[in-house]
Protein backbone atom coordinates (compact mmCIF):
# COMPACT_ATOMS: atom_id res chain seq x y z
CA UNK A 1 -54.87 -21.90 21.57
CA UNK A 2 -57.80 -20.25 23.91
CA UNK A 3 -58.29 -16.82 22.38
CA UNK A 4 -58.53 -15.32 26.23
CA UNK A 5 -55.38 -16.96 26.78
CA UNK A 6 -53.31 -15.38 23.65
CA UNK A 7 -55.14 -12.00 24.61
CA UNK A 8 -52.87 -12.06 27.95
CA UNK A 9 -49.87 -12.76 25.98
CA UNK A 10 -47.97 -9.62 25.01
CA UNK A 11 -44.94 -10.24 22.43
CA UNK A 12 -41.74 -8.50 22.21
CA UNK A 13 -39.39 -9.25 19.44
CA UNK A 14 -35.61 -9.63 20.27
CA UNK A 15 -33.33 -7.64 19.10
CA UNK A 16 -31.35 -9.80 17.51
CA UNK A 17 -33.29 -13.77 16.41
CA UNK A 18 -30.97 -16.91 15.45
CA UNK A 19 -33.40 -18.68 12.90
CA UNK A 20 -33.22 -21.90 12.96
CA UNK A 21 -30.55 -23.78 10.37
CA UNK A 22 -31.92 -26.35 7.77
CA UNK A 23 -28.90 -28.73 9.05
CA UNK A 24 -28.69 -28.91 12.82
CA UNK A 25 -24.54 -29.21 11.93
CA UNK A 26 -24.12 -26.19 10.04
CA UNK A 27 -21.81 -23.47 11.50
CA UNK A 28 -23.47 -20.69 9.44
CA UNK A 29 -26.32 -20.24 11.21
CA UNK A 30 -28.29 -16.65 10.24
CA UNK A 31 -28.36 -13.97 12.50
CA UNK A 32 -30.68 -11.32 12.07
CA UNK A 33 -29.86 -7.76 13.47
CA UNK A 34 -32.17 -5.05 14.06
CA UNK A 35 -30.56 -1.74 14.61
CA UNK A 36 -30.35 2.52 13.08
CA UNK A 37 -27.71 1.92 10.18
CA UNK A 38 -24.70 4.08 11.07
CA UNK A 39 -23.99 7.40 9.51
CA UNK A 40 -20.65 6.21 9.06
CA UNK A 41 -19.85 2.08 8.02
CA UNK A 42 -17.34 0.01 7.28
CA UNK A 43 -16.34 -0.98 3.83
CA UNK A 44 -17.63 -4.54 4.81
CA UNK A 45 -21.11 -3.49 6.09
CA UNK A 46 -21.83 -1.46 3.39
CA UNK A 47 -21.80 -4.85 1.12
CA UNK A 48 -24.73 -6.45 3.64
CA UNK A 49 -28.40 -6.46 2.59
CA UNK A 50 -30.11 -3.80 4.81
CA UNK A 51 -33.67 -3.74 4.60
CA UNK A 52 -36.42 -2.17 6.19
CA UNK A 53 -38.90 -4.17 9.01
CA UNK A 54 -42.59 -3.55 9.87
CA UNK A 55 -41.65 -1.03 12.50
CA UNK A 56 -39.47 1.61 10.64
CA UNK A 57 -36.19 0.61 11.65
CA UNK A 58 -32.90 -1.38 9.74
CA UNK A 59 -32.62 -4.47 9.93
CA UNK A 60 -29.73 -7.13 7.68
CA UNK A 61 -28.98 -10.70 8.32
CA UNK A 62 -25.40 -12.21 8.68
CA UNK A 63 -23.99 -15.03 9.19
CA UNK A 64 -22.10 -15.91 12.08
CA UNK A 65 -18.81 -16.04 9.94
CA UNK A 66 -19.54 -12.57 9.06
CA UNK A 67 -20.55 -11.60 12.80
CA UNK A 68 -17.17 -12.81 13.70
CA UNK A 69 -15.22 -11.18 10.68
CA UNK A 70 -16.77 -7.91 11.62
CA UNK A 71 -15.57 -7.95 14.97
CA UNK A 72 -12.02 -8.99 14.12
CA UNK A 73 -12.42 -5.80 11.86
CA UNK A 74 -12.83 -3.38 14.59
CA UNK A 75 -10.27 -5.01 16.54
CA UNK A 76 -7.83 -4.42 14.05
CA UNK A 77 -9.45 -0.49 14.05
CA UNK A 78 -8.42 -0.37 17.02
CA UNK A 79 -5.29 -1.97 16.77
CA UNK A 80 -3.97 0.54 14.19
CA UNK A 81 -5.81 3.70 16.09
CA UNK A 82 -3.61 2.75 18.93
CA UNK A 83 -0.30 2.40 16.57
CA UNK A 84 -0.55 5.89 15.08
CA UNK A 85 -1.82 7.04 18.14
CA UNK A 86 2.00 5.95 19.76
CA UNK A 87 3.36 7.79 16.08
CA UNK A 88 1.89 10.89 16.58
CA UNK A 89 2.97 11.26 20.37
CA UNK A 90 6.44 9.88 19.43
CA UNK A 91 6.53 12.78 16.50
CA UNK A 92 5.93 15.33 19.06
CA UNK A 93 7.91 14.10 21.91
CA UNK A 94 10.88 14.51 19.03
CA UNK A 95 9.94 18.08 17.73
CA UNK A 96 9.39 19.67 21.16
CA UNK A 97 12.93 17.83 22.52
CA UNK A 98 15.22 17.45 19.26
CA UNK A 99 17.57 19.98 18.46
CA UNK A 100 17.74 20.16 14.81
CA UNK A 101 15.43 17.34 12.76
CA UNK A 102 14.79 16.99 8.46
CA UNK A 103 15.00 14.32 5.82
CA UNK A 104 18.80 13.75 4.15
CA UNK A 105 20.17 11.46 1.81
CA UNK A 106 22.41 9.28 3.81
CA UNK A 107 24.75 6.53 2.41
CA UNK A 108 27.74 5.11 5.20
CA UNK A 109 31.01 4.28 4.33
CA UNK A 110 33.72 2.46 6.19
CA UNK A 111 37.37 4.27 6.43
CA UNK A 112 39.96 1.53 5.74
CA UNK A 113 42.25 0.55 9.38
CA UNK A 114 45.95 0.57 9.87
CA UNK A 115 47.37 -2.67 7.25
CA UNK A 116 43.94 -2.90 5.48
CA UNK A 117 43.63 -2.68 1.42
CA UNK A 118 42.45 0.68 0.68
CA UNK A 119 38.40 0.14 -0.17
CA UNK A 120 36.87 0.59 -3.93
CA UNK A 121 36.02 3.63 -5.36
CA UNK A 122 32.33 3.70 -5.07
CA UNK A 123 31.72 7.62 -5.27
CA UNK A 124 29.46 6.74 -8.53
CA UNK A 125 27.94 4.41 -7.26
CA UNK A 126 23.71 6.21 -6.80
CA UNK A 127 22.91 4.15 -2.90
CA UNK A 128 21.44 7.63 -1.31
CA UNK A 129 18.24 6.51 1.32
CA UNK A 130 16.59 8.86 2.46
CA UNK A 131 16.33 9.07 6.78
CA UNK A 132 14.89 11.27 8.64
CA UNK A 133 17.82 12.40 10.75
CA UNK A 134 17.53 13.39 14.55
CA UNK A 135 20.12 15.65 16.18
CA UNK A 136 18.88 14.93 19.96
CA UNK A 137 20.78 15.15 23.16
CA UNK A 138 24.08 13.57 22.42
CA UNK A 139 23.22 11.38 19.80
CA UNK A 140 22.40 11.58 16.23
CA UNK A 141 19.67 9.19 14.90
CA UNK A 142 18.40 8.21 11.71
CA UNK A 143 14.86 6.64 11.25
CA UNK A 144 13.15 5.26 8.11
CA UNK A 145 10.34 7.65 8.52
CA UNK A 146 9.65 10.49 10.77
CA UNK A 147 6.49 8.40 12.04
CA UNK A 148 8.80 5.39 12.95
CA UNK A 149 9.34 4.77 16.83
CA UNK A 150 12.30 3.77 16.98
CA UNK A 151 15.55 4.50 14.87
CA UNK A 152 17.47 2.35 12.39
CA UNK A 153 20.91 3.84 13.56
CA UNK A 154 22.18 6.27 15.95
CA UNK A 155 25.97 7.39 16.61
CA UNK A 156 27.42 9.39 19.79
CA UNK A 157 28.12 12.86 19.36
CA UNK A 158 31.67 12.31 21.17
CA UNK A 159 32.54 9.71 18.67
CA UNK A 160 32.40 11.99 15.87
CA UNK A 161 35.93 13.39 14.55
CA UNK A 162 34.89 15.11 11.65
CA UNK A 163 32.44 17.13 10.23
CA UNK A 164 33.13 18.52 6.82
CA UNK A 165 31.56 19.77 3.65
CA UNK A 166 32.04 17.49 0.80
CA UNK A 167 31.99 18.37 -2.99
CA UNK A 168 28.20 18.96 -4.14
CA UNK A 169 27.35 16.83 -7.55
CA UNK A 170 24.80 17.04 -10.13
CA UNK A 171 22.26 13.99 -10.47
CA UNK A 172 21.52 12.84 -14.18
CA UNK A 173 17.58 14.75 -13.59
CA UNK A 174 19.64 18.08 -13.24
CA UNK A 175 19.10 18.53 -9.37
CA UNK A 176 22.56 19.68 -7.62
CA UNK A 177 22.94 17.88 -4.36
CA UNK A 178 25.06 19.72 -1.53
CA UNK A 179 27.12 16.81 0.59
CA UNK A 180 28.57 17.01 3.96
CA UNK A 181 30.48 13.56 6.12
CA UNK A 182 30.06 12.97 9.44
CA UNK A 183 33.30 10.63 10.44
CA UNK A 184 33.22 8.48 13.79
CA UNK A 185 36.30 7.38 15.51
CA UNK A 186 35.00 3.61 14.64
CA UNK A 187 35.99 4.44 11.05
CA UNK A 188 32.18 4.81 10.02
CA UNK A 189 31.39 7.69 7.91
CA UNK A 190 27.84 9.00 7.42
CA UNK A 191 27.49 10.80 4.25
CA UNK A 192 24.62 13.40 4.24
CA UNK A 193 23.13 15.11 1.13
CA UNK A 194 20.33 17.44 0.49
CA UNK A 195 19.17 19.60 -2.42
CA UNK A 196 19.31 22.48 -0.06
CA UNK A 197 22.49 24.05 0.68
CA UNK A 198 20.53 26.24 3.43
CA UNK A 199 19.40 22.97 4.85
CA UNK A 200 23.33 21.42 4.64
CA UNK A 201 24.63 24.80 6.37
CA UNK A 202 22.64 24.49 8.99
CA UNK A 203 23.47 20.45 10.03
CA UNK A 204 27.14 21.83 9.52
CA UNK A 205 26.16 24.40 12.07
CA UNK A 206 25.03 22.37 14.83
CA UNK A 207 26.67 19.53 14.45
CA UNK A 208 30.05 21.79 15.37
CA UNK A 209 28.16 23.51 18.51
CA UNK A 210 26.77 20.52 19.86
CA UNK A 211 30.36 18.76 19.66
CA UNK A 212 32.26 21.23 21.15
CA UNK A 213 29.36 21.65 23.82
CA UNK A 214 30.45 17.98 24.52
CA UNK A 215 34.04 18.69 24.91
CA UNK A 216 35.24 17.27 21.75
CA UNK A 217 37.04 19.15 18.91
CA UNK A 218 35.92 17.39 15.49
CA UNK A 219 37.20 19.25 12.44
CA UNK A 220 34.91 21.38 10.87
CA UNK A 221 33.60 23.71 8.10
CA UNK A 222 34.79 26.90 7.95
CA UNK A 223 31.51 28.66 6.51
CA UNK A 224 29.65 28.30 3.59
CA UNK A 225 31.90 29.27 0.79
CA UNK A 226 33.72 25.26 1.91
CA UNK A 227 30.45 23.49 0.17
């Protein structure tokens, strides 16, 4: 080339250069990237071999695989930013609107009909889950997790009939458990325990003003020495 000729010739280097592939069919061509590493990087960049070019600055070369794994990376960053994101705003909308709110041990039972075998005795049997229970409105709810957006189960305040202390029971680690039912009109029974008796008082509590509030006359503790 004509030395006066490559004198007008000024070159700028991309920022990012494709070099060319040894096999014109290989899908893992190399892409070099030249960029300020992050302060903060992903597990999967920090595994990438970033070196240092001519000019000061960070350069490491990828694949395109690993081009296009980083990017479905982010988008599932972003994905699950959005998702707790929805969690968080749920958990307040239920704190600021919910009456009364707290983790229980629930287990349901069904109250045999009119002409049907009375059920098994299964008061033994050790099936408390624990829900994160809801008193909203006029419904009760019951959710897996307080982060969860929606509810597992829910029952109408005005289909409750009872509300009553049960008798509280010893586990085998030595922690007493203080029990109260909440019986529909559907024959479904909810019962609630809770290694707080304070906590159990005050479900008993509001569960009876909110159901008379709502016209209906469930039966219901007379005060704490019932538990």
């Amino acid at each position: 080339m004509d030395d006066s000729l490559s004198k007008k010739i000024k070159v700028i280097p991309d920022h990012f250069e494709v070099s060319s592939p040894t096999n014109s069919n290989s899908d893992h061509s190399n892409i070099e990237c030249t960029s300020t590493p992050p302060t903060k990087i992903s597990s999967s960049l920090r595994g990438l071999p970033w070196s240092s070019s001519t000019n000061g600055q960070e350069k490491v070369e990828i694949t395109a695989a690993e081009l296009e794994s980083l990017r479905s990376e982010l988008a599932d960053l972003e994905e699950r930013e959005s998702h707790l994101k929805a969690q968080l705003e749920n958990v307040d909308e239920i704190l600021r609107s919910a009456r009364l709110t707290g983790y229980l041990y629930i287990r349901t039972r069904w109250t045999a009909l009119p002409g049907e075998p009375p059920p098994l005795d299964d008061n033994d049997v050790d099936d408390w889950i624990p829900r994160f229970v809801v008193l909203q409105g006029p419904c009760i709810f019951l959710y897996r997790l307080c982060t969860d957006l929606s509810p597992q189960d829910s029952s109408l305040l005005s289909d409750i009939v009872e509300v009553t202390p049960m008798p509280s029971f010893t586990r085998e680690d030595g922690e007493t458990r203080y029990v109260f039912k909440i019986s529909t009109h559907h024959g479904l029974r909810y019962e609630c325990s809770s290694s707080s008796k304070i906590q159990v008082e005050s479900w008993l509590s509001a569960l009876q003003t909110d159901c008379k509030n709502l016209g209906g006359d469930p039966e219901v503790p007379n005060g704490p020495s019932d538990l």
